[in-house]
Protein backbone atom coordinates (compact mmCIF):
# COMPACT_ATOMS: atom_id res chain seq x y z
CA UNK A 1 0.00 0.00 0.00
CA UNK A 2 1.42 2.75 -1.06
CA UNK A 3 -0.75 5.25 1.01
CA UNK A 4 1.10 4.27 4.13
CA UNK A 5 3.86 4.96 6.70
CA UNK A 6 6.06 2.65 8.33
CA UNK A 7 8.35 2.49 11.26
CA UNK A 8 11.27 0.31 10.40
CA UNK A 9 14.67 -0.99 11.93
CA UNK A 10 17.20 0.54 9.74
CA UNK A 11 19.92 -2.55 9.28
CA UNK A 12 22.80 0.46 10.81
CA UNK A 13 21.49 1.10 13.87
CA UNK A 14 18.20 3.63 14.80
CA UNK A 15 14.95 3.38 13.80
CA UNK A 16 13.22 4.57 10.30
CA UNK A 17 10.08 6.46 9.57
CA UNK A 18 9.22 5.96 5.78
CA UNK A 19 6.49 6.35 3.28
CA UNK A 20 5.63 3.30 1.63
CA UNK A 21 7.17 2.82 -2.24
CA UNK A 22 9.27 5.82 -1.30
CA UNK A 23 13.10 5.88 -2.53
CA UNK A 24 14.47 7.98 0.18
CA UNK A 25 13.65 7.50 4.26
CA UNK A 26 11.53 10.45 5.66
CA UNK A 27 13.37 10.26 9.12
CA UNK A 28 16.03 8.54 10.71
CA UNK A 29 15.89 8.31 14.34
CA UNK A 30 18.03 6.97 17.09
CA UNK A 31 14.99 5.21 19.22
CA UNK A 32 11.87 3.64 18.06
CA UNK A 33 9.67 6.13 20.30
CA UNK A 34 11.29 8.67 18.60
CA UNK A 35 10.56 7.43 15.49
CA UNK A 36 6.98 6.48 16.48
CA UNK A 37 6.09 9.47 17.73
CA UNK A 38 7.26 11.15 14.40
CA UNK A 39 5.64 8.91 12.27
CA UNK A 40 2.07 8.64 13.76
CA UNK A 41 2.65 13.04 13.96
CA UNK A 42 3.25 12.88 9.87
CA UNK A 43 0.55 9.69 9.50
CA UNK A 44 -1.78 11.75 10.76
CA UNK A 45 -1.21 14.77 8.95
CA UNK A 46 -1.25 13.11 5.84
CA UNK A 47 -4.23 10.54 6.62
CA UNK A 48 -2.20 7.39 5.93
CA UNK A 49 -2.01 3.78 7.16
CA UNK A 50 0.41 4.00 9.78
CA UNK A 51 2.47 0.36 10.25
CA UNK A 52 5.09 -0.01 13.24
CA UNK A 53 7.17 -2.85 12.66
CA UNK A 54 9.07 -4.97 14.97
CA UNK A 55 13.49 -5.62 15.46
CA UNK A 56 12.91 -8.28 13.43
CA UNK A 57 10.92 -6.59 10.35
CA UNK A 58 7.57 -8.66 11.50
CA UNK A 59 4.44 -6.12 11.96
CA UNK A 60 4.10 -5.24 15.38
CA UNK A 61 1.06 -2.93 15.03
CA UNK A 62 -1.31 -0.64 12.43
CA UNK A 63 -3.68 2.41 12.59
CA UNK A 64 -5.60 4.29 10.48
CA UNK A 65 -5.75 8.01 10.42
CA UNK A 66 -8.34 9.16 8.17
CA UNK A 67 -8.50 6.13 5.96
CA UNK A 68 -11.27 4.07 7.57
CA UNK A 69 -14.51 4.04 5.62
CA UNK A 70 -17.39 4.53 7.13
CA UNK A 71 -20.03 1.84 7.37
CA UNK A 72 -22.43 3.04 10.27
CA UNK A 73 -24.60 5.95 8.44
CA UNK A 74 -24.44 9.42 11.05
């Protein structure tokens, strides 16, 4: 998905926040708080799937900010 941010280990240490399909890395942060904190701040401003990932690379959690459709009418 391409309309999504993730948090991801970078292999040389510290903690990545990029946009999915991106070439480049939006941030590069020495913590993964850090970096989660960033990341949900820019998810949310640009109403993307937000995707924290785990040491290992696994999927550790997602949210939605702004993405969800609406199924209950009101």
């Amino acid at each position: 998905m391409s309309n999504s941010h993730h948090v991801v280990p970078n292999p040389d240490g510290g903690w990545d926040v990029t946009r999915a399909s991106a070439l480049r890395v939006s941030r590069h942060l020495p913590t993964k708080k850090e970096a989660v904190g960033v990341g949900r701040t820019i998810s949310r401003n640009q109403k993307t799937e937000f995707v924290i990932h785990r040491k290992d690379g696994t999927i550790e959690r997602k949210n939605r900010h702004g993405n969800d459709p609406r199924d209950v009418a009101g």
